[in-house]
C-alpha atoms as a PDB file:
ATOM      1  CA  UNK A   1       0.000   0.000   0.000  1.00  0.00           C
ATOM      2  CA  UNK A   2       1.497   3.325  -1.184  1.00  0.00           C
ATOM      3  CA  UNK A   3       2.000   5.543   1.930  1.00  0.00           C
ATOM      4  CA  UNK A   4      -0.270   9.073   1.556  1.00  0.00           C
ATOM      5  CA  UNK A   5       2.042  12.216   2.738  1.00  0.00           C
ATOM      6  CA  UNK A   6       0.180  15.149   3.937  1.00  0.00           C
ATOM      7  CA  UNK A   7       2.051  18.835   3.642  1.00  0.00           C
ATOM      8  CA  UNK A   8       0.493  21.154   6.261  1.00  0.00           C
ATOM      9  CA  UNK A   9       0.803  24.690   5.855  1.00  0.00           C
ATOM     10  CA  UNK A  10      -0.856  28.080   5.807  1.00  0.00           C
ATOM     11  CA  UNK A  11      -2.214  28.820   9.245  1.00  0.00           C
ATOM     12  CA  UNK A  12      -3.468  31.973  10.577  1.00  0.00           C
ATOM     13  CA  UNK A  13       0.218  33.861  11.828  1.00  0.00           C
ATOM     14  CA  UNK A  14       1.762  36.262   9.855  1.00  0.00           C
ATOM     15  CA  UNK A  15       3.861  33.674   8.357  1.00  0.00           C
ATOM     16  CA  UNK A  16       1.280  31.855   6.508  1.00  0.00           C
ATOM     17  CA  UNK A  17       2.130  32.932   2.842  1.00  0.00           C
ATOM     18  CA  UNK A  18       5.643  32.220   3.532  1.00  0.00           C
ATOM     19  CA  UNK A  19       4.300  28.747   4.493  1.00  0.00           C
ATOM     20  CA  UNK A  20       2.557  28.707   1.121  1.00  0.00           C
ATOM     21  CA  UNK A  21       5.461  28.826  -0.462  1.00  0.00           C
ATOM     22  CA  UNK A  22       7.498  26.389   0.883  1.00  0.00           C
ATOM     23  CA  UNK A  23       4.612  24.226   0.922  1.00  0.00           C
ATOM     24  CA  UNK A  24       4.587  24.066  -2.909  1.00  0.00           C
ATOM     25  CA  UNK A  25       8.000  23.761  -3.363  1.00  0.00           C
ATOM     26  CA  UNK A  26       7.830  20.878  -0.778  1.00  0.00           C
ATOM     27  CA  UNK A  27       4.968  19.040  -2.731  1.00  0.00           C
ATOM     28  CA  UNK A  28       6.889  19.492  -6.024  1.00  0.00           C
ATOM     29  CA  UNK A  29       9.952  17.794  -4.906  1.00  0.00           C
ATOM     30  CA  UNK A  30       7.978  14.946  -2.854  1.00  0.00           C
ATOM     31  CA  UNK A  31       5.850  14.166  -6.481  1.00  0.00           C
ATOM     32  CA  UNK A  32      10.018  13.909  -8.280  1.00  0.00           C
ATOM     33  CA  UNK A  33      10.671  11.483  -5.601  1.00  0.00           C
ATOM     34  CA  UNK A  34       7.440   9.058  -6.050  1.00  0.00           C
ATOM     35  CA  UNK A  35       5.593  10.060  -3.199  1.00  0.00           C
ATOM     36  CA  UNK A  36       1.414  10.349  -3.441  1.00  0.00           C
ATOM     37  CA  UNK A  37       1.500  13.549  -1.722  1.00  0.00           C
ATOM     38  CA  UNK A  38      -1.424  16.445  -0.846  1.00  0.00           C
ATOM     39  CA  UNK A  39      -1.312  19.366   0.198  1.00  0.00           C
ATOM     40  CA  UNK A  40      -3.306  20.193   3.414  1.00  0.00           C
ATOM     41  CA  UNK A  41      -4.215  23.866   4.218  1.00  0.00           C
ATOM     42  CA  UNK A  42      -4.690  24.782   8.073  1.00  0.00           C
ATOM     43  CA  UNK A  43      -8.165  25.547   8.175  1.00  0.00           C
ATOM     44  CA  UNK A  44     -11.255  24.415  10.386  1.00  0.00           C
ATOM     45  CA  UNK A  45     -11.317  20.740   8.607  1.00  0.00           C
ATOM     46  CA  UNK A  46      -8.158  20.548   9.383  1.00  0.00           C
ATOM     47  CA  UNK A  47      -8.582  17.330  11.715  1.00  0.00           C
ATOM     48  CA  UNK A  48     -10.775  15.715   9.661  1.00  0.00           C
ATOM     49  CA  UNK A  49      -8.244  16.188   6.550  1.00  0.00           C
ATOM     50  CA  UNK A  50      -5.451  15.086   8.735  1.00  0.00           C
ATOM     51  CA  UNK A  51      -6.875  12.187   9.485  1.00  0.00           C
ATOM     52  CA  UNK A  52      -7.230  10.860   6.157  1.00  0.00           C
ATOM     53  CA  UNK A  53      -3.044  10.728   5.586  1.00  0.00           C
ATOM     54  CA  UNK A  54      -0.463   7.965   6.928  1.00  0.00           C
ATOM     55  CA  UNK A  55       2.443  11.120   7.524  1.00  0.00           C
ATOM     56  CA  UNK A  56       2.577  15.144   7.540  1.00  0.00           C
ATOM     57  CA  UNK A  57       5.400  16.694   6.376  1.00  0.00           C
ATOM     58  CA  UNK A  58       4.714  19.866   8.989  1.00  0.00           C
ATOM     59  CA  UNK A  59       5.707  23.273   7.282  1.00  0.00           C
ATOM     60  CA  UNK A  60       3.366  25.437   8.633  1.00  0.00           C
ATOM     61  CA  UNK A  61       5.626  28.368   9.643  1.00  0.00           C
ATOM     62  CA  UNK A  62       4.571  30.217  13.247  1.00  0.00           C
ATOM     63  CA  UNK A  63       1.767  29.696  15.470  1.00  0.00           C
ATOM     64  CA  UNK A  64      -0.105  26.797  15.791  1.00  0.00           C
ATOM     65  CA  UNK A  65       2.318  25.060  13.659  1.00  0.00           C
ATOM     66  CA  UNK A  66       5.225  25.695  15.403  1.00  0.00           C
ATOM     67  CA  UNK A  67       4.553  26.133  18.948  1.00  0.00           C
ATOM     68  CA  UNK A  68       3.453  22.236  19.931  1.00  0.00           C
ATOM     69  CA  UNK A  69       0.404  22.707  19.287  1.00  0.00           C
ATOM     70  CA  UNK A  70      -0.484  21.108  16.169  1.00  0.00           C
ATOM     71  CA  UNK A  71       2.156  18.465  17.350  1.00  0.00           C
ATOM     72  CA  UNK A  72      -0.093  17.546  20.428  1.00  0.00           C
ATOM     73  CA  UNK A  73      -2.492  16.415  17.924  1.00  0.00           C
ATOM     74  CA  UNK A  74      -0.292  14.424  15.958  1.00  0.00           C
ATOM     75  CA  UNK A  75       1.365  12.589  18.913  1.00  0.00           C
ATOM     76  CA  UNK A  76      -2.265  11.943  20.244  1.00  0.00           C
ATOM     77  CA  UNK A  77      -3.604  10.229  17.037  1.00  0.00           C
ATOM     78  CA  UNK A  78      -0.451   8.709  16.398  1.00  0.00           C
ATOM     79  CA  UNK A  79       0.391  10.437  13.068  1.00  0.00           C
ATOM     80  CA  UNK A  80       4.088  10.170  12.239  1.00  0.00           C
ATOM     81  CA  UNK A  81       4.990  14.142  11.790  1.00  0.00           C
ATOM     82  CA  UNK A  82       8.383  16.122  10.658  1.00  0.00           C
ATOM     83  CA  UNK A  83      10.147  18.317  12.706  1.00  0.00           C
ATOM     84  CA  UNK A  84      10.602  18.780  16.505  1.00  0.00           C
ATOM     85  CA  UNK A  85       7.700  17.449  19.404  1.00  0.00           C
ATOM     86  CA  UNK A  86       5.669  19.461  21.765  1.00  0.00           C
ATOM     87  CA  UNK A  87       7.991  20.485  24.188  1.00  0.00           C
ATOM     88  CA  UNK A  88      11.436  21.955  22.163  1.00  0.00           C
ATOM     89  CA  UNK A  89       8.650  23.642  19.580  1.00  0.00           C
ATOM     90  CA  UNK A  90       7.049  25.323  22.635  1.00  0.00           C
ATOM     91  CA  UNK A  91      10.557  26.051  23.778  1.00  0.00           C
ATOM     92  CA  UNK A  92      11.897  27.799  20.782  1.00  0.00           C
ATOM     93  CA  UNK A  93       8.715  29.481  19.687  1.00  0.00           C
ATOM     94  CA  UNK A  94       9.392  31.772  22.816  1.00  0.00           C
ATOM     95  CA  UNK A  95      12.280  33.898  21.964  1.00  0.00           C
ATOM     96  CA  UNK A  96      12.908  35.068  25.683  1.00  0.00           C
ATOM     97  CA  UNK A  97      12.684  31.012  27.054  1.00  0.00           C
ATOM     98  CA  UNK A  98      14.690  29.609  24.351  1.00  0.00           C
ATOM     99  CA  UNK A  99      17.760  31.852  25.602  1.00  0.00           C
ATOM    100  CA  UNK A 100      17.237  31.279  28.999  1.00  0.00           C
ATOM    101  CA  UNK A 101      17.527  27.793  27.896  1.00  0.00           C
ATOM    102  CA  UNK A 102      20.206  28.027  25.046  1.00  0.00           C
ATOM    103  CA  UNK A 103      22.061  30.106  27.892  1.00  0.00           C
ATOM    104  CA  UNK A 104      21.751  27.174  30.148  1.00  0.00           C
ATOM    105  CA  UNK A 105      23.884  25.313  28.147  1.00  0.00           C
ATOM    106  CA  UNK A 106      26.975  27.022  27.578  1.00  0.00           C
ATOM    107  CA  UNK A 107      26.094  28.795  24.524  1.00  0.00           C
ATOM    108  CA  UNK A 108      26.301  33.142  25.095  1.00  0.00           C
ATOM    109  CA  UNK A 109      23.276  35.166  24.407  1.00  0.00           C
ATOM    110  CA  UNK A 110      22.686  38.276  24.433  1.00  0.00           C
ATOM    111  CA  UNK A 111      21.827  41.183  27.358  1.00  0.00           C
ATOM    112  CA  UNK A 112      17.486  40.934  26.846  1.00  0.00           C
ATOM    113  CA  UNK A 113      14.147  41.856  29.104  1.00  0.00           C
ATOM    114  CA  UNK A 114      11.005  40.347  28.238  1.00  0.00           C
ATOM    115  CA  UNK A 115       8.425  43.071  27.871  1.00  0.00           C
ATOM    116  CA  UNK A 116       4.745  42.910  27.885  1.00  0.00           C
ATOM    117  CA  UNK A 117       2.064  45.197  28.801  1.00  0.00           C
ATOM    118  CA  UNK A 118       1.678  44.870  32.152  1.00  0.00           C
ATOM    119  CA  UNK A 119       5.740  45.303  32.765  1.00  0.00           C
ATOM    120  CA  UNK A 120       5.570  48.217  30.456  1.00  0.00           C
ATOM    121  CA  UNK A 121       2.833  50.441  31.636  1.00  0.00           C
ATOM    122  CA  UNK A 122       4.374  49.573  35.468  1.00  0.00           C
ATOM    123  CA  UNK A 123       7.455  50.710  34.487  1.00  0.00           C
ATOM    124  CA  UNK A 124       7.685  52.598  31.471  1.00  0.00           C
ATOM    125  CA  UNK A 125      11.681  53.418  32.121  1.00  0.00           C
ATOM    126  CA  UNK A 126      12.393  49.672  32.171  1.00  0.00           C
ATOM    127  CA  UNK A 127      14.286  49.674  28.607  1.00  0.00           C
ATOM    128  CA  UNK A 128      16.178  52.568  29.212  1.00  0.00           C
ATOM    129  CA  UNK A 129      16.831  51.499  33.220  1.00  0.00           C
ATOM    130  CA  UNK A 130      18.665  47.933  31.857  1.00  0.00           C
ATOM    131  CA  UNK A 131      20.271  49.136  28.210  1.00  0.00           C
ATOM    132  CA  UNK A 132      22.423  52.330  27.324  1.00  0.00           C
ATOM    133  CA  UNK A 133      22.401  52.739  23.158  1.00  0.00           C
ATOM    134  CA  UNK A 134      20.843  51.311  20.465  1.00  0.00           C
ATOM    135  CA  UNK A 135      18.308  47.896  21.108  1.00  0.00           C
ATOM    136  CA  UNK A 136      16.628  45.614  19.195  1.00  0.00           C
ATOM    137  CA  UNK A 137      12.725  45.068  19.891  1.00  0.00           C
ATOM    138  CA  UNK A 138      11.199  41.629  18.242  1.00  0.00           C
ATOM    139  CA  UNK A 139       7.749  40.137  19.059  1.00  0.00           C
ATOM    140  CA  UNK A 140       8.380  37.289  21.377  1.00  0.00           C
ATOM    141  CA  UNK A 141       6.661  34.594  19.791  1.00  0.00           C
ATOM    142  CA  UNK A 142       6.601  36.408  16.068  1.00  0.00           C
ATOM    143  CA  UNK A 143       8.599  35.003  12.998  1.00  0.00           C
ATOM    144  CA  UNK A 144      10.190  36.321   9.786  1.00  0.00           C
ATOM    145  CA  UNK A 145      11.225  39.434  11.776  1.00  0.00           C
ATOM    146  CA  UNK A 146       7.632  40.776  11.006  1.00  0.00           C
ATOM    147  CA  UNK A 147       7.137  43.834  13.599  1.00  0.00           C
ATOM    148  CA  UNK A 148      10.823  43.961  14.682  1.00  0.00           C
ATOM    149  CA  UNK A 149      12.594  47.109  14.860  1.00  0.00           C
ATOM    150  CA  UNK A 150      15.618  48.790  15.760  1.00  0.00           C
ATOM    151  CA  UNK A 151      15.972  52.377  17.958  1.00  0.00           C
ATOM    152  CA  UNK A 152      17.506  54.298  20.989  1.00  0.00           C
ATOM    153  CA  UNK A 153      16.761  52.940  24.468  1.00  0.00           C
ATOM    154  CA  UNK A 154      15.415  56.218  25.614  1.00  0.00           C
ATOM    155  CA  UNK A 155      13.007  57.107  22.406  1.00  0.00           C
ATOM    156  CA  UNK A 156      10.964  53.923  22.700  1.00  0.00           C
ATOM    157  CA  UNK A 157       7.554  55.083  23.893  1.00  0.00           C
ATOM    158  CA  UNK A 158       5.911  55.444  20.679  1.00  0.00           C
ATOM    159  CA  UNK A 159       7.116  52.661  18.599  1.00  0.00           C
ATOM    160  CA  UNK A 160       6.591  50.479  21.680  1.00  0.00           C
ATOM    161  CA  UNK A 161       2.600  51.591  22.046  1.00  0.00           C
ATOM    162  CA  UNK A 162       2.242  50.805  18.390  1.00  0.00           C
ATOM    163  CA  UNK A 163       3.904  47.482  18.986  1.00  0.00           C
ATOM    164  CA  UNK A 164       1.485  46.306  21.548  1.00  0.00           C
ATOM    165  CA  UNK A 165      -1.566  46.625  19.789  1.00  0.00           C
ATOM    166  CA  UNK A 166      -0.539  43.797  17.187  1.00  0.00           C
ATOM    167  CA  UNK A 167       1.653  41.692  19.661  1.00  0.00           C
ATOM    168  CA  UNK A 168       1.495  40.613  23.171  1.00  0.00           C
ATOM    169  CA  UNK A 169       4.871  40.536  24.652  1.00  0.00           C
ATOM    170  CA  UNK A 170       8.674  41.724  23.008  1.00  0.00           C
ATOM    171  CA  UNK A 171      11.767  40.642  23.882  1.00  0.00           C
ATOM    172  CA  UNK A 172      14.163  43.815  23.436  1.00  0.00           C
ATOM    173  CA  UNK A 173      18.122  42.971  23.220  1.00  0.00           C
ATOM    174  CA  UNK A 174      21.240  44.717  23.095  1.00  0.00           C
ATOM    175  CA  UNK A 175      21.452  45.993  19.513  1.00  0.00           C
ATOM    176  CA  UNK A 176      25.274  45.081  17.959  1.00  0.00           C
ATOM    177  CA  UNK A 177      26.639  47.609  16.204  1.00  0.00           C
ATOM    178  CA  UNK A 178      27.983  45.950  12.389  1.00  0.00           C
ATOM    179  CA  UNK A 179      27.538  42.679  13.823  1.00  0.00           C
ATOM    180  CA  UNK A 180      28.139  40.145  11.404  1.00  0.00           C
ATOM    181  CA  UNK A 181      24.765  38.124  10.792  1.00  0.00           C
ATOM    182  CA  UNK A 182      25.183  34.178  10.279  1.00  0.00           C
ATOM    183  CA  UNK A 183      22.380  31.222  10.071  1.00  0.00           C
ATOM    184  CA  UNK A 184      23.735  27.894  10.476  1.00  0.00           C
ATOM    185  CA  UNK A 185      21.045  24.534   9.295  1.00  0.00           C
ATOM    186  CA  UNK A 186      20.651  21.366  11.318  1.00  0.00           C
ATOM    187  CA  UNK A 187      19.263  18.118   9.906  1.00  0.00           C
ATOM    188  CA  UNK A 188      18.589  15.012  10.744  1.00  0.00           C
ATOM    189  CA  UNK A 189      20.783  12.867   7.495  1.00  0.00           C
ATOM    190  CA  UNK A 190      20.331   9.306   7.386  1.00  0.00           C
ATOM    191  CA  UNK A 191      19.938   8.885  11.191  1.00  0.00           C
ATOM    192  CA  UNK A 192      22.623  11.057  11.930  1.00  0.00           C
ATOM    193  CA  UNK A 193      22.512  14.775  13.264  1.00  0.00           C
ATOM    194  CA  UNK A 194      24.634  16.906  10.681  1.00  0.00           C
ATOM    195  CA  UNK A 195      25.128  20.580  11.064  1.00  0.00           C
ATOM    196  CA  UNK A 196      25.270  21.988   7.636  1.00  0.00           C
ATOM    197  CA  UNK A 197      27.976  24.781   6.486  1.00  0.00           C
ATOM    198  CA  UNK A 198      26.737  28.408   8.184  1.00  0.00           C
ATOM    199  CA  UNK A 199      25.733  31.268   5.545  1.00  0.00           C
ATOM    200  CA  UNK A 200      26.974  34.846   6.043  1.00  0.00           C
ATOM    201  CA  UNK A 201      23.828  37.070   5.840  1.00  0.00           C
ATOM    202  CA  UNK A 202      24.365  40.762   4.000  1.00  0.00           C
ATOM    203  CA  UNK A 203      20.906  42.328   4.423  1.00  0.00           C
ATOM    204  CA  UNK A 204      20.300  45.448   2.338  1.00  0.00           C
ATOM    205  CA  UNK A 205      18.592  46.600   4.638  1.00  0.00           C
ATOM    206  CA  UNK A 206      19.642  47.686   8.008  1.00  0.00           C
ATOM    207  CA  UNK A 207      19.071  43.986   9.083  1.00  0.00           C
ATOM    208  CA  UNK A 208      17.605  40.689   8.154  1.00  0.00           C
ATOM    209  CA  UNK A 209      13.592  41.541   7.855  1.00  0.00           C
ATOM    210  CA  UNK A 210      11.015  40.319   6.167  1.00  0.00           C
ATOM    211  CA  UNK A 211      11.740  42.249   2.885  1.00  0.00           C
ATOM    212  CA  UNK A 212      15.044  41.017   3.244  1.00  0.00           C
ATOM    213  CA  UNK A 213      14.648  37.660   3.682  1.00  0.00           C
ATOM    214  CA  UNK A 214      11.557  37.293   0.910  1.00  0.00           C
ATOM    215  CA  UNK A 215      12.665  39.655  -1.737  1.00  0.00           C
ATOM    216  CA  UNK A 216      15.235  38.237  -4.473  1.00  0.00           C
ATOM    217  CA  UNK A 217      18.438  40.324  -4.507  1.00  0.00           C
ATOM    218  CA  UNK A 218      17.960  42.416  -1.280  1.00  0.00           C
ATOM    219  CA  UNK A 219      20.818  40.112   0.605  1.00  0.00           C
ATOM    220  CA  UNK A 220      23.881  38.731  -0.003  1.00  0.00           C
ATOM    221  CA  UNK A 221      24.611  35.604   0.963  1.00  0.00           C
ATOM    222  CA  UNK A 222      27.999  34.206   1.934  1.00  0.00           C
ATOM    223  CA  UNK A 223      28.980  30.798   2.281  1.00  0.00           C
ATOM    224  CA  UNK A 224      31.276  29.955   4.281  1.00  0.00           C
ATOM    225  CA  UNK A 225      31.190  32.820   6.065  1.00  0.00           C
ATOM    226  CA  UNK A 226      33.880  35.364   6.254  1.00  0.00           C
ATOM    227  CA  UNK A 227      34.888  34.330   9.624  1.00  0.00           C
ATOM    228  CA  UNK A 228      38.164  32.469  10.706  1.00  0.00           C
ATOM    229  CA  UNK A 229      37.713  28.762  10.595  1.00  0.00           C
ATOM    230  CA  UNK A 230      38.067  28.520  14.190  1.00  0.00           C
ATOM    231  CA  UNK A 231      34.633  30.269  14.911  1.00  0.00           C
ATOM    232  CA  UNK A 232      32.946  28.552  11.845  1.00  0.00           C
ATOM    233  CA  UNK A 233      33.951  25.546  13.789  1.00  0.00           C
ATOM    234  CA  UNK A 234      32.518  27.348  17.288  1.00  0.00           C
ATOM    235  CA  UNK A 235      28.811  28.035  15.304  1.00  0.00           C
ATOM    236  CA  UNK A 236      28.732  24.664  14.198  1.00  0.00           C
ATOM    237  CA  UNK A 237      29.427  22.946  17.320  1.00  0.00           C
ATOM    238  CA  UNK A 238      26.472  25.505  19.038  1.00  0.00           C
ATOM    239  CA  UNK A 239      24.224  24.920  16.173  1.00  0.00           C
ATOM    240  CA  UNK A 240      25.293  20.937  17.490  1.00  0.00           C
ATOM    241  CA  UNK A 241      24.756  21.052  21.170  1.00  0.00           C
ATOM    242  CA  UNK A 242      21.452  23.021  20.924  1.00  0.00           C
ATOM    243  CA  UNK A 243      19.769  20.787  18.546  1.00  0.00           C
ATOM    244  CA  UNK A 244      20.601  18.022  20.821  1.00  0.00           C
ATOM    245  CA  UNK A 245      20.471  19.067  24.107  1.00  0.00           C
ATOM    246  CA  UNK A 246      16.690  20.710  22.854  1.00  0.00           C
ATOM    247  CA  UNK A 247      15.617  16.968  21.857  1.00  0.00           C
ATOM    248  CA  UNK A 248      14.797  18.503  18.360  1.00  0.00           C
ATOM    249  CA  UNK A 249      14.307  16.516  15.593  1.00  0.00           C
ATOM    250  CA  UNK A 250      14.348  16.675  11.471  1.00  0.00           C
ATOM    251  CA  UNK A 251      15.476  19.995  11.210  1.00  0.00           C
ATOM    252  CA  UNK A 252      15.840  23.504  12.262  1.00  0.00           C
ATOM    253  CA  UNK A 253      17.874  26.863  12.120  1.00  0.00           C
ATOM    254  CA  UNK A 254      19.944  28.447  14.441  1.00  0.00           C
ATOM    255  CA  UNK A 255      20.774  32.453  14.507  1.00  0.00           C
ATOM    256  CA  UNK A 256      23.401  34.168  15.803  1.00  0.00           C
ATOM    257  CA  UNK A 257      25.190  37.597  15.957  1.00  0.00           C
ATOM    258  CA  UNK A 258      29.093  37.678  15.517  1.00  0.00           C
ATOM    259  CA  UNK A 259      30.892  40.572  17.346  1.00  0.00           C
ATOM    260  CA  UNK A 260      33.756  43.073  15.997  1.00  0.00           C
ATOM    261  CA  UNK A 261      35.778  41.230  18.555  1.00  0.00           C
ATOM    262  CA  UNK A 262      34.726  37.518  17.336  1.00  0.00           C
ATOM    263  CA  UNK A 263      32.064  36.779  20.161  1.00  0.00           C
ATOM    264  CA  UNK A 264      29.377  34.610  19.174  1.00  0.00           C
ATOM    265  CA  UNK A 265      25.654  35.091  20.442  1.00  0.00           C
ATOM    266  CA  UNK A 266      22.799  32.795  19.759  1.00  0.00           C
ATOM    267  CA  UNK A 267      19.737  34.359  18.929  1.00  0.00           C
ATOM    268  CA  UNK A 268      16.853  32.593  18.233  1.00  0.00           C
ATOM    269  CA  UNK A 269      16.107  28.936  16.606  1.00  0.00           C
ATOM    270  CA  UNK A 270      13.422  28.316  14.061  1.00  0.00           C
ATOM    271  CA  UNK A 271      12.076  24.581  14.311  1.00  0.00           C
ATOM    272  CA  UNK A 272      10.594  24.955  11.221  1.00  0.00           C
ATOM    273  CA  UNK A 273      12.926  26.670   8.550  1.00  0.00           C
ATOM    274  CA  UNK A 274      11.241  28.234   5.410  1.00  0.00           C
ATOM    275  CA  UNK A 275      12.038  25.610   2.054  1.00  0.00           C
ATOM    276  CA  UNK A 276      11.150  28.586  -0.389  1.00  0.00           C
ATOM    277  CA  UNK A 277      13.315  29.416  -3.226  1.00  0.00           C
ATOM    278  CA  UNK A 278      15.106  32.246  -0.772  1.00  0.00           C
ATOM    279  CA  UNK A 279      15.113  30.115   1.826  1.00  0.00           C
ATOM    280  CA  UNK A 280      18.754  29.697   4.062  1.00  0.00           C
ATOM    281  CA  UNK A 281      18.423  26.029   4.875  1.00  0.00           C
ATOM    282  CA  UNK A 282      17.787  24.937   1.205  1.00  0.00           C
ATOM    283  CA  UNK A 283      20.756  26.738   0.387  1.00  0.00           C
ATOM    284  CA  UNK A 284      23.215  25.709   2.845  1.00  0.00           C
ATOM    285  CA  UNK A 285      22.545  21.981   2.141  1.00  0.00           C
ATOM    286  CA  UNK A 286      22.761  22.721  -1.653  1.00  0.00           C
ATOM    287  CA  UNK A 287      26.738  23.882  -1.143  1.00  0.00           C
ATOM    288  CA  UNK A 288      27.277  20.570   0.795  1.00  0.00           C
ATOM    289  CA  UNK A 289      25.783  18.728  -2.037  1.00  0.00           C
ATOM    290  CA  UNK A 290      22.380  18.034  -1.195  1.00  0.00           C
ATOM    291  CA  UNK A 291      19.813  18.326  -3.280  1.00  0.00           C
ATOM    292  CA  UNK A 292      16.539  20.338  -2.438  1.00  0.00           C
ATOM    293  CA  UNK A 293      14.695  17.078  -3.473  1.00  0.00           C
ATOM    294  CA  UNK A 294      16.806  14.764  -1.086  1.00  0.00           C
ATOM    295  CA  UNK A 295      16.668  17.136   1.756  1.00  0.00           C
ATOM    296  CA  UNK A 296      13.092  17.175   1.448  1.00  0.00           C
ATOM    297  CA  UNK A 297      12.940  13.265   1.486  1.00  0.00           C
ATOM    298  CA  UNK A 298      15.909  13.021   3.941  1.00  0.00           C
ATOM    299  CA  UNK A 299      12.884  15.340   6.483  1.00  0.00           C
ATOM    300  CA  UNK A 300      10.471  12.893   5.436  1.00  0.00           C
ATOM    301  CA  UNK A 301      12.008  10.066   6.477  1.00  0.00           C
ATOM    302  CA  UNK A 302      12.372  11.338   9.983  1.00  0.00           C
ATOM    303  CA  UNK A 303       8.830  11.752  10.480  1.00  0.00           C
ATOM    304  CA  UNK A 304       7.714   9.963  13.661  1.00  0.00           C
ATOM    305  CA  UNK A 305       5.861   9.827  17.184  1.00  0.00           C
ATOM    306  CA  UNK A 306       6.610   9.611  20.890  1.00  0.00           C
ATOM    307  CA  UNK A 307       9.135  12.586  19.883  1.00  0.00           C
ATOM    308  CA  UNK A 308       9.150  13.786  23.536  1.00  0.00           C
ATOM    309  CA  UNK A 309       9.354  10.356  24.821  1.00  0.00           C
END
């Protein structure tokens, strides 16, 4: 009996057309490898449609798809899934926990507060009590850099009140001046965990956003980076230790920020990297010779349950 494979995406974060995307490029190279594949749009059938599939190749970018939500479900009903279980998805969905955790391992991060409402309008000084200069504001559990922003610790007030009425909570961070931007891909390779070669980021913009990340020929991408071997070898062995240490599974992406003076600091991790055309993951296992359509089936294969076990 030929196995049915199920592509979730779409969703209702701000990620969903992203999702799209890599949805169809997903399906495309799933039908070149033999698989009876359909696509399967979040929507409110989506548990009946699920249901109807023997595996689900999860990229559903963002919230519920990426937050252990959707991945209660499949553990519950048994449905063999891609990508990382309940528990390192919630994890690394929350910006602010995932350092606390990526800190407890080792691995730097940087100086950041957790702000929400609440913490705000109690102390509305709080950014420019804990950072002097220049910070970066992202939503805590937001993707693709959608409503992030860059500006002085002490002119926040207005940019900060917009922020709130499209996002609950931000985690602000000390904002590195000409830090040197680098993603580095994790997958799961024929059983094995194997940290692909990190990619050099050179947003056009003043840094990696959405129009820089989506939009053809607004960033430069380096591979390797343009970093001593030393602390390509230091990112890869991070981009190692969190992916294991955070039980993940299949794939994911790791960011970090390299100083003038050649300190590394973790960022964030995506448990669900984009496969668009644009996409970094895609790209960095193209330079070490895989193929979009075997990484694709290589994420397949690791599809399982019990991934919190």
């Amino acid at each position: 009996m030929v196995e049915k494979i199920g592509v979730l995406f779409g969703g209702p974060s701000i990620e969903s057309e992203v999702s799209k995307r890599s949805a169809n490029r997903v399906i495309d190279a799933l039908k070149r490898k033999g698989y009876d594949v359909v696509g399967i749009e979040y929507d409110k059938n989506f548990f009946q449609k699920i249901q109807k599939v023997d595996k689900v190749f999860n990229i559903m970018h963002g919230r519920p798809g990426e937050d252990g939500l959707v991945q209660s479900f499949f553990e519950y009903f048994k449905i063999p899934y891609t990508g990382s279980g309940v528990i390192p998805s919630a994890i690394t969905i929350n910006k602010y926990l995932n350092q606390q955790t990526v800190k407890s391992f080792g691995i730097p991060v940087l100086k950041s507060i957790l702000l929400n409402k609440k913490t705000y309008n109690d102390h509305k000084k709080i950014v420019e009590t804990n950072f002097k200069g220049k910070v970066i504001v992202k939503p805590n559990t937001g993707g693709s850099s959608v409503g992030t922003f860059v500006e002085n610790s002490n002119s926040l007030e207005k940019r900060i009140k917009e922020g709130f009425k499209n996002f609950n909570e931000f985690i602000v961070e000390e904002y590195v001046e000409n830090g040197l931007e680098v993603t580095v891909g994790v997958i799961e390779f024929k059983g094995k965990i194997k940290v692909l070669t990190p990619l050099q980021l050179k947003p056009k913009n003043r840094f990696y956003d959405y129009e820089a990340k989506y939009t053809s020929g607004m960033t430069d991408f380096i591979i390797p980076p343009e970093l001593p071997q030393n602390i390509i070898d230091r990112l890869k062995e991070y981009t190692r230790i969190i992916f294991a240490n955070l039980n993940m599974s299949s794939f994911a992406r790791v960011d970090y920020i390299v100083d003038r003076d050649m300190k590394i600091f973790e960022l964030e991790v995506n448990s669900i990297p984009g496969m668009t055309q644009l996409s970094d993951l895609p790209y960095e296992a193209e330079y070490d010779g895989i193929s979009y359509d075997d990484l694709t089936e290589e994420i397949l294969k690791s599809a399982g349950v019990k991934k919190d076990a």
